[in-house]
PDB file of N, CA and C in Angstrom:
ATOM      1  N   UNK A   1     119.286 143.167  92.078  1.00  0.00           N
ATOM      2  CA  UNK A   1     120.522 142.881  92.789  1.00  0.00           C
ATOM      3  C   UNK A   1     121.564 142.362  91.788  1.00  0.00           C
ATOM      4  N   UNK A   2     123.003 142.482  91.830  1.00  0.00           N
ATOM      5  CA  UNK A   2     123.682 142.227  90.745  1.00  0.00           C
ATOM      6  C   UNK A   2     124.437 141.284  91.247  1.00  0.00           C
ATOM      7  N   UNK A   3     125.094 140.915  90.359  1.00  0.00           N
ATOM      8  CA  UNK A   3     125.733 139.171  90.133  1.00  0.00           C
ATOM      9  C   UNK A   3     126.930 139.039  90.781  1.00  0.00           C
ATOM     10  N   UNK A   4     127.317 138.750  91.610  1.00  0.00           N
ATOM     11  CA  UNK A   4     129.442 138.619  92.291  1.00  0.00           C
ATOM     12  C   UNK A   4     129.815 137.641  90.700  1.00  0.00           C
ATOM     13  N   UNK A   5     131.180 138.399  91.020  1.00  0.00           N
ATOM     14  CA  UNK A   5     131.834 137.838  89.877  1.00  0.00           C
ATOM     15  C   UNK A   5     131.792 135.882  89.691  1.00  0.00           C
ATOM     16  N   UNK A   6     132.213 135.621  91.062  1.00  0.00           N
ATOM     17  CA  UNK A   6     132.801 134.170  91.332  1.00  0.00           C
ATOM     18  C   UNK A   6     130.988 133.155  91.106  1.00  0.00           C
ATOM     19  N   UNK A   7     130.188 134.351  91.454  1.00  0.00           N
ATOM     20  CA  UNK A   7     128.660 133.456  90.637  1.00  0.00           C
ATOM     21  C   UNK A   7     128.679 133.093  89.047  1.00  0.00           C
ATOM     22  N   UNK A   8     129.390 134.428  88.505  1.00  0.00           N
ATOM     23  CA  UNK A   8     129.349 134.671  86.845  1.00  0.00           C
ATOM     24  C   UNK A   8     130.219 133.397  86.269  1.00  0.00           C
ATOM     25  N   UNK A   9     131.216 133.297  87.271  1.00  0.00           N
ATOM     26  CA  UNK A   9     132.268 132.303  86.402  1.00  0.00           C
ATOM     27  C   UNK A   9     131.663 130.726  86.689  1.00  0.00           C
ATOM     28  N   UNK A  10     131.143 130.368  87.763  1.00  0.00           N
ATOM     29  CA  UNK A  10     130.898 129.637  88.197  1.00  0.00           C
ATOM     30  C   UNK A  10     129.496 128.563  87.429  1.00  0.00           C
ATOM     31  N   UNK A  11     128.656 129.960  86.707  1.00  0.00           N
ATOM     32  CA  UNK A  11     127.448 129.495  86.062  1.00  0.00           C
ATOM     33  C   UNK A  11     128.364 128.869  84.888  1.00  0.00           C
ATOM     34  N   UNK A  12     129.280 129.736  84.082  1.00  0.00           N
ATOM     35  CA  UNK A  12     130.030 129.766  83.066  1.00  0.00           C
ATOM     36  C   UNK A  12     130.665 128.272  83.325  1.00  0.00           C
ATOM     37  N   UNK A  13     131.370 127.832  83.904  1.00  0.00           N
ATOM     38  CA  UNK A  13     132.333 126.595  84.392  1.00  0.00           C
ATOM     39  C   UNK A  13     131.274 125.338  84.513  1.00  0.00           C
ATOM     40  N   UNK A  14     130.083 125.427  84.968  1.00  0.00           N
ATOM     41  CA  UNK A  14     128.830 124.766  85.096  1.00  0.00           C
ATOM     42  C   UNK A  14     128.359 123.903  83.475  1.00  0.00           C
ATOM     43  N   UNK A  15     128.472 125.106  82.580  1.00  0.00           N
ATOM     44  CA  UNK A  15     127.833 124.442  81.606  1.00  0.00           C
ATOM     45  C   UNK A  15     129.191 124.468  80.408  1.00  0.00           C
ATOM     46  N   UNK A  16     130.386 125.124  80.647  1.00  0.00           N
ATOM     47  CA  UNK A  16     131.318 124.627  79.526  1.00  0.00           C
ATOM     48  C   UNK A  16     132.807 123.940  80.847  1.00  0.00           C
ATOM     49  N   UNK A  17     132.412 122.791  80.665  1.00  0.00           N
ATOM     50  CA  UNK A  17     132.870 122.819  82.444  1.00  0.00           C
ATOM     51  C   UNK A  17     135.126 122.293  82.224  1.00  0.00           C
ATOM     52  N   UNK A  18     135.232 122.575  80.814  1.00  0.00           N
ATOM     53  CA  UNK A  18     137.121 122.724  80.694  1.00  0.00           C
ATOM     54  C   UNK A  18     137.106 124.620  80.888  1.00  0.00           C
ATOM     55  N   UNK A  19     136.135 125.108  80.882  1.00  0.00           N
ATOM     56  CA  UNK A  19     136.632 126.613  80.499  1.00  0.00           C
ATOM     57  C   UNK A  19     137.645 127.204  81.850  1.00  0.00           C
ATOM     58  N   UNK A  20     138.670 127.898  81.126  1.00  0.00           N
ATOM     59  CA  UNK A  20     138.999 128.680  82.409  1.00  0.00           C
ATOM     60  C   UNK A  20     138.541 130.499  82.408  1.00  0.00           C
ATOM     61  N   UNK A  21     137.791 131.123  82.967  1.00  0.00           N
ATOM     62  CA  UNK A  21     136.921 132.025  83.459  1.00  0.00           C
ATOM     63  C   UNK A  21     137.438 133.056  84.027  1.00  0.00           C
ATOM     64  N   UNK A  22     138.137 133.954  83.399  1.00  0.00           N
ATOM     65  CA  UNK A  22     138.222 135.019  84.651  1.00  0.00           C
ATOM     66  C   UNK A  22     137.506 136.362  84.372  1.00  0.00           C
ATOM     67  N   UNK A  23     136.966 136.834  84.900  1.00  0.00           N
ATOM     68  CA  UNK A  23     135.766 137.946  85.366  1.00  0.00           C
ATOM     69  C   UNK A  23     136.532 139.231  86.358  1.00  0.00           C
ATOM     70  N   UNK A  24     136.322 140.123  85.013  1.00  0.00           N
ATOM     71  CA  UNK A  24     137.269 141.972  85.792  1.00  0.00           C
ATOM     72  C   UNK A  24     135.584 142.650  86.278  1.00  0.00           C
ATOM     73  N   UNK A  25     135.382 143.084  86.959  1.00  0.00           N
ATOM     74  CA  UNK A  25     134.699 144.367  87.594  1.00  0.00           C
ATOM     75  C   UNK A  25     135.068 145.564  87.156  1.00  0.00           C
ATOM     76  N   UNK A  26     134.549 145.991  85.860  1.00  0.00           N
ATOM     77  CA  UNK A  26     134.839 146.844  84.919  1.00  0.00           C
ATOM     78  C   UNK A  26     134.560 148.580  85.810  1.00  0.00           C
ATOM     79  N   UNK A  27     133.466 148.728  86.262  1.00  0.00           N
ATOM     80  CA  UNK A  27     133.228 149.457  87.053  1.00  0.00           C
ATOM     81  C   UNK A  27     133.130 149.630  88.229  1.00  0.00           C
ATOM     82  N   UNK A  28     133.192 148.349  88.793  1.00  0.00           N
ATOM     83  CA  UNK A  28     133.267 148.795  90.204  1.00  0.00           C
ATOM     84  C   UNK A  28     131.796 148.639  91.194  1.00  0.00           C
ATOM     85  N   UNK A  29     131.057 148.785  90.160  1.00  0.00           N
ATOM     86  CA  UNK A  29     129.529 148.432  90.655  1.00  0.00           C
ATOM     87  C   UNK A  29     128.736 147.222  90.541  1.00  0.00           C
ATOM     88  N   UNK A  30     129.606 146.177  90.221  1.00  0.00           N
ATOM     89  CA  UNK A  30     128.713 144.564  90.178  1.00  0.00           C
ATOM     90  C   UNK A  30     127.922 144.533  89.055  1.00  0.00           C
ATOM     91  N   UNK A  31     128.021 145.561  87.967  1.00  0.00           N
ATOM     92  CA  UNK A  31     126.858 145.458  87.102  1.00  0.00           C
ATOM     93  C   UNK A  31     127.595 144.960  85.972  1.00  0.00           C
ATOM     94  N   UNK A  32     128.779 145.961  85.354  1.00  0.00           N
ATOM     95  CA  UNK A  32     129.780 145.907  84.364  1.00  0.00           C
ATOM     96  C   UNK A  32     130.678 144.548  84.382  1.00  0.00           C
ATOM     97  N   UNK A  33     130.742 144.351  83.518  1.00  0.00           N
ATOM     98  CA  UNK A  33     131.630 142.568  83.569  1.00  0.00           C
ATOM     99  C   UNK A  33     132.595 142.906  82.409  1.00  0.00           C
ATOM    100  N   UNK A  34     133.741 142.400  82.671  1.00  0.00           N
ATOM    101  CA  UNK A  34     134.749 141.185  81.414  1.00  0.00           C
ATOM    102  C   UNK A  34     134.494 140.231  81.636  1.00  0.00           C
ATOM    103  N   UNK A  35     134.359 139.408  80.794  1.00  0.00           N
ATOM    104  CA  UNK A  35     134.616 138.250  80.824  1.00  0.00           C
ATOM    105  C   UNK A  35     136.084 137.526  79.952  1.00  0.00           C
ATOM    106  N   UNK A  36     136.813 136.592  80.191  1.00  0.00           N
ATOM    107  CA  UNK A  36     137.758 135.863  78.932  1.00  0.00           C
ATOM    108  C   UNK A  36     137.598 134.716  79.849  1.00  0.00           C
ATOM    109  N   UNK A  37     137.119 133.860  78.950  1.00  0.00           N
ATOM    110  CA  UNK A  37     136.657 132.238  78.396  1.00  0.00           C
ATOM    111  C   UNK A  37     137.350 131.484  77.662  1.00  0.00           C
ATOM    112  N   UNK A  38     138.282 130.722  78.412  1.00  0.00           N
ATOM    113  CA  UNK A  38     138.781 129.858  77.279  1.00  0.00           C
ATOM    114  C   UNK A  38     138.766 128.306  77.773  1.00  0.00           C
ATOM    115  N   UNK A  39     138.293 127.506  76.243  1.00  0.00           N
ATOM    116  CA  UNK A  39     138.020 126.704  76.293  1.00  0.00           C
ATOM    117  C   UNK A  39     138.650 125.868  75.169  1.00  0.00           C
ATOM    118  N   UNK A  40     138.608 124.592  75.242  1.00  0.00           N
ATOM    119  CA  UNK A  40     139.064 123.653  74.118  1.00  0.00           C
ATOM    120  C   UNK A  40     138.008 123.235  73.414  1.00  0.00           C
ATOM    121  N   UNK A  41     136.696 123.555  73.897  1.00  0.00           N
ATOM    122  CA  UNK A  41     135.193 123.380  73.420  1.00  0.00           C
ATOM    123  C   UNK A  41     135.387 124.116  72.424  1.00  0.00           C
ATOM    124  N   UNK A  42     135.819 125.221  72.060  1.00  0.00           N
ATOM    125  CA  UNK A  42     135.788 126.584  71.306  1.00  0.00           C
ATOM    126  C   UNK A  42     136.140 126.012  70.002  1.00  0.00           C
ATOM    127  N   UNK A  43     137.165 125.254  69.974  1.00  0.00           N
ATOM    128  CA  UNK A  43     137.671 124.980  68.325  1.00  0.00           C
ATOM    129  C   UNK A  43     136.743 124.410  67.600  1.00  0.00           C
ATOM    130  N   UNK A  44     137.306 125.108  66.141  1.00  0.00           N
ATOM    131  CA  UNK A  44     136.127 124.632  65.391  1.00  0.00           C
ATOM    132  C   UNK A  44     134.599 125.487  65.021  1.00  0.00           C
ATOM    133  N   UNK A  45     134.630 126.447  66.630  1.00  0.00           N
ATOM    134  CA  UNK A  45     133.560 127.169  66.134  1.00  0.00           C
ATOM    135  C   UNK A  45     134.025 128.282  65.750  1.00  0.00           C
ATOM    136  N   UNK A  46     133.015 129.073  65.385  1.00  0.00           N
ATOM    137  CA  UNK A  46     133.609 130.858  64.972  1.00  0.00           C
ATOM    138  C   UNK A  46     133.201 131.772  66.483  1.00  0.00           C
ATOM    139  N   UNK A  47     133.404 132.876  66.164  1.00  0.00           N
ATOM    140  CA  UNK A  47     133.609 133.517  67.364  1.00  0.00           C
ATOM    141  C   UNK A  47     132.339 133.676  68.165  1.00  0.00           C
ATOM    142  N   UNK A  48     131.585 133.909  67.067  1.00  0.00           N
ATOM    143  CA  UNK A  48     130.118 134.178  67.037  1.00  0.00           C
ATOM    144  C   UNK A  48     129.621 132.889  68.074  1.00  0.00           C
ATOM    145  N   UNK A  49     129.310 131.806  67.616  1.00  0.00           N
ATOM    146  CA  UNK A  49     129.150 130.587  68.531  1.00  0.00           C
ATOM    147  C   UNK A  49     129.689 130.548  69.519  1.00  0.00           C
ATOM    148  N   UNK A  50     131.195 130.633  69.306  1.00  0.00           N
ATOM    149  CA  UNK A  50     131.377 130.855  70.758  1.00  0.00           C
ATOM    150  C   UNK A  50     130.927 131.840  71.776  1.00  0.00           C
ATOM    151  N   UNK A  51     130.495 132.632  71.279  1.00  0.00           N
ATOM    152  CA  UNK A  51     130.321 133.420  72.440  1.00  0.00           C
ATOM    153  C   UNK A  51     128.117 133.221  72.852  1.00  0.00           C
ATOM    154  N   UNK A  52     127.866 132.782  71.650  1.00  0.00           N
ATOM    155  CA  UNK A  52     126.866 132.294  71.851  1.00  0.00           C
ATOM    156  C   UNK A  52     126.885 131.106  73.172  1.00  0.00           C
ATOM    157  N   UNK A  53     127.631 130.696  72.939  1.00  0.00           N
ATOM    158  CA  UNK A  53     127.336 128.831  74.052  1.00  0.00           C
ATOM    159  C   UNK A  53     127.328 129.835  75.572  1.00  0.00           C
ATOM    160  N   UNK A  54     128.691 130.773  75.612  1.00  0.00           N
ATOM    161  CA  UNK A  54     128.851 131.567  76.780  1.00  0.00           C
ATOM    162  C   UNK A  54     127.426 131.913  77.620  1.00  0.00           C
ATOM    163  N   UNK A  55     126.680 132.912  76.474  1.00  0.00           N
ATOM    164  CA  UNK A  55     125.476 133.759  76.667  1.00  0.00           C
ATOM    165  C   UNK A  55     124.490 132.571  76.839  1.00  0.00           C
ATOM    166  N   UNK A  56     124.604 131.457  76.442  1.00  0.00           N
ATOM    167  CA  UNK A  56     123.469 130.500  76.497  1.00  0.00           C
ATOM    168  C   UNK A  56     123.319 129.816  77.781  1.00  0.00           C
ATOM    169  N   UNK A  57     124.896 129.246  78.388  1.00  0.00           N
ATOM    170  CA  UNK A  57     125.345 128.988  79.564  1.00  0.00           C
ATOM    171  C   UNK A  57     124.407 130.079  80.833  1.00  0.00           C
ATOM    172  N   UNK A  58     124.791 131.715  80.624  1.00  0.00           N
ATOM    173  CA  UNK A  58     123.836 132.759  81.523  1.00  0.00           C
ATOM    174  C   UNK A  58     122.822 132.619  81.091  1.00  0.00           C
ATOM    175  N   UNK A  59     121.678 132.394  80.166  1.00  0.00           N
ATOM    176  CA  UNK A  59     120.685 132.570  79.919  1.00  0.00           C
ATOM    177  C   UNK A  59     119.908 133.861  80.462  1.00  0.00           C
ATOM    178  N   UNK A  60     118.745 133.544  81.221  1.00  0.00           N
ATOM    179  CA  UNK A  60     117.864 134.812  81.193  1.00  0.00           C
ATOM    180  C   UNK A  60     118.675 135.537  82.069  1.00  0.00           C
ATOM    181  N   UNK A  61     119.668 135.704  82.569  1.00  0.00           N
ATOM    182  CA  UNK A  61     120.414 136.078  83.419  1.00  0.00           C
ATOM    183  C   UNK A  61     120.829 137.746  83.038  1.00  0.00           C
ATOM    184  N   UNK A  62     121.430 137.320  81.476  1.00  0.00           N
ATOM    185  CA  UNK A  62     121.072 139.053  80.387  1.00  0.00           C
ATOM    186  C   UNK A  62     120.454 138.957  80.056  1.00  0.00           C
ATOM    187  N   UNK A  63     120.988 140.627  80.742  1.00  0.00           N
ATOM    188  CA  UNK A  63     119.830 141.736  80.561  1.00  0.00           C
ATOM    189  C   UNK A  63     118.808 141.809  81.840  1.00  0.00           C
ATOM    190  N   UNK A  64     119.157 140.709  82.726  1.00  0.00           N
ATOM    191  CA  UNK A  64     118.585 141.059  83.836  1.00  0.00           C
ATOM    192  C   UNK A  64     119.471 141.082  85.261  1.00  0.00           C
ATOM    193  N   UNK A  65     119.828 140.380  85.775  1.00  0.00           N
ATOM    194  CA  UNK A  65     120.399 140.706  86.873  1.00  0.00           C
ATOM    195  C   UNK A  65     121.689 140.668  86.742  1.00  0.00           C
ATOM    196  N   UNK A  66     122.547 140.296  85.378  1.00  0.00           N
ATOM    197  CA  UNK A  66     123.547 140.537  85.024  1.00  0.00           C
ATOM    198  C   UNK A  66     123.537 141.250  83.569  1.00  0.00           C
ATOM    199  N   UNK A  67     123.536 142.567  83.781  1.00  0.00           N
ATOM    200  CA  UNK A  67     123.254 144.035  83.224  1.00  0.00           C
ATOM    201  C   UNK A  67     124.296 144.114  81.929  1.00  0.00           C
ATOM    202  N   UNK A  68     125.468 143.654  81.874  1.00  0.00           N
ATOM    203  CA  UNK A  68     126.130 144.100  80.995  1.00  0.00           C
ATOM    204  C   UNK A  68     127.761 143.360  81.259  1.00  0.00           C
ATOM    205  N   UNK A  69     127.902 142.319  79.978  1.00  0.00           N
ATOM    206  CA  UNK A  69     128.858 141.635  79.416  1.00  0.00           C
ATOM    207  C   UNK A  69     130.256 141.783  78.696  1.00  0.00           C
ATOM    208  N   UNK A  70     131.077 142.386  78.680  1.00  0.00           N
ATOM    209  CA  UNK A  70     132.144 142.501  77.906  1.00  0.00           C
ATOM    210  C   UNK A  70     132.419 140.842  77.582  1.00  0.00           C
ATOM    211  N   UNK A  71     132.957 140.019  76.254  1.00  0.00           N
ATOM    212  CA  UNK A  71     132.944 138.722  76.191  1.00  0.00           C
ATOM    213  C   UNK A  71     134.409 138.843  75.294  1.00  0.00           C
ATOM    214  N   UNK A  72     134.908 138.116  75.808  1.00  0.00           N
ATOM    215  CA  UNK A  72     136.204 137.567  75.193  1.00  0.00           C
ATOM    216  C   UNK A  72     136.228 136.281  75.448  1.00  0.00           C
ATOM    217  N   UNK A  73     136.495 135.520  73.930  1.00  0.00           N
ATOM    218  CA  UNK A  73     136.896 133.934  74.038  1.00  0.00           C
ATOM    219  C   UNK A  73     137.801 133.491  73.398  1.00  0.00           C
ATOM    220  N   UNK A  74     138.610 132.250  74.164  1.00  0.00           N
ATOM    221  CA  UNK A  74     139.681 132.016  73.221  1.00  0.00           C
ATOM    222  C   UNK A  74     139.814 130.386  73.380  1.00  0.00           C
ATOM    223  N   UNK A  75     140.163 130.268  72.113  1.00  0.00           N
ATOM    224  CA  UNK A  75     140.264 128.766  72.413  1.00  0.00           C
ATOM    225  C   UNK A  75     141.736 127.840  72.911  1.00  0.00           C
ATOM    226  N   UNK A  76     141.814 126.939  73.810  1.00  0.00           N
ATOM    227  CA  UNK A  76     142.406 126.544  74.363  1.00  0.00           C
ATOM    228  C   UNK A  76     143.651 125.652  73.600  1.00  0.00           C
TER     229      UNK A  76
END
C-alpha cells in the first residue's frame, strides 16, 4: 500500500521538526514522490548529509512502502 503525501511530510516534520516539507505526486500513483526540505538544521552540512538525515527520518520506509524519492534540500 503506498504512502499519502501529508504521511511523507509529516514523518519528515517529526524528526527534523523546523523543516518546511512540501511533497509533489510525481505520477499520480502514490508511489513517485518530490520531496523539497528545508531546514535551518541543514547548514553546515553538505548535501549528501542532508539528505541523509531526510532518508534516516523515513527509515525502512525506502524501498518499501514508499517506493521512490525525488529529494531536494535547502537550507533555511
Amino acid at each position: 500500500m503506498p504512502m499519502a503525501a501529508d504521511d511523507i511530510a509529516a514523518i519528515i516534520r517529526d524528526a527534523i521538526p523546523d523543516a518546511d516539507v512540501v511533497i509533489t505526486d510525481l505520477a499520480g500513483d502514490g508511489d513517485h514522490y518530490a520531496a523539497r526540505v528545508t531546514s535551518a538544521s541543514f547548514a553546515g552540512l553538505s548535501r549528501v548529509k542532508q539528505h541523509k538525515a531526510v532518508y534516516a527520518a523515513l527509515g525502512d520506509r525506502m524501498g518499501g512502502v514508499l517506493h521512490a524519492l525525488q529529494l531536494t534540500t535547502v537550507i533555511a
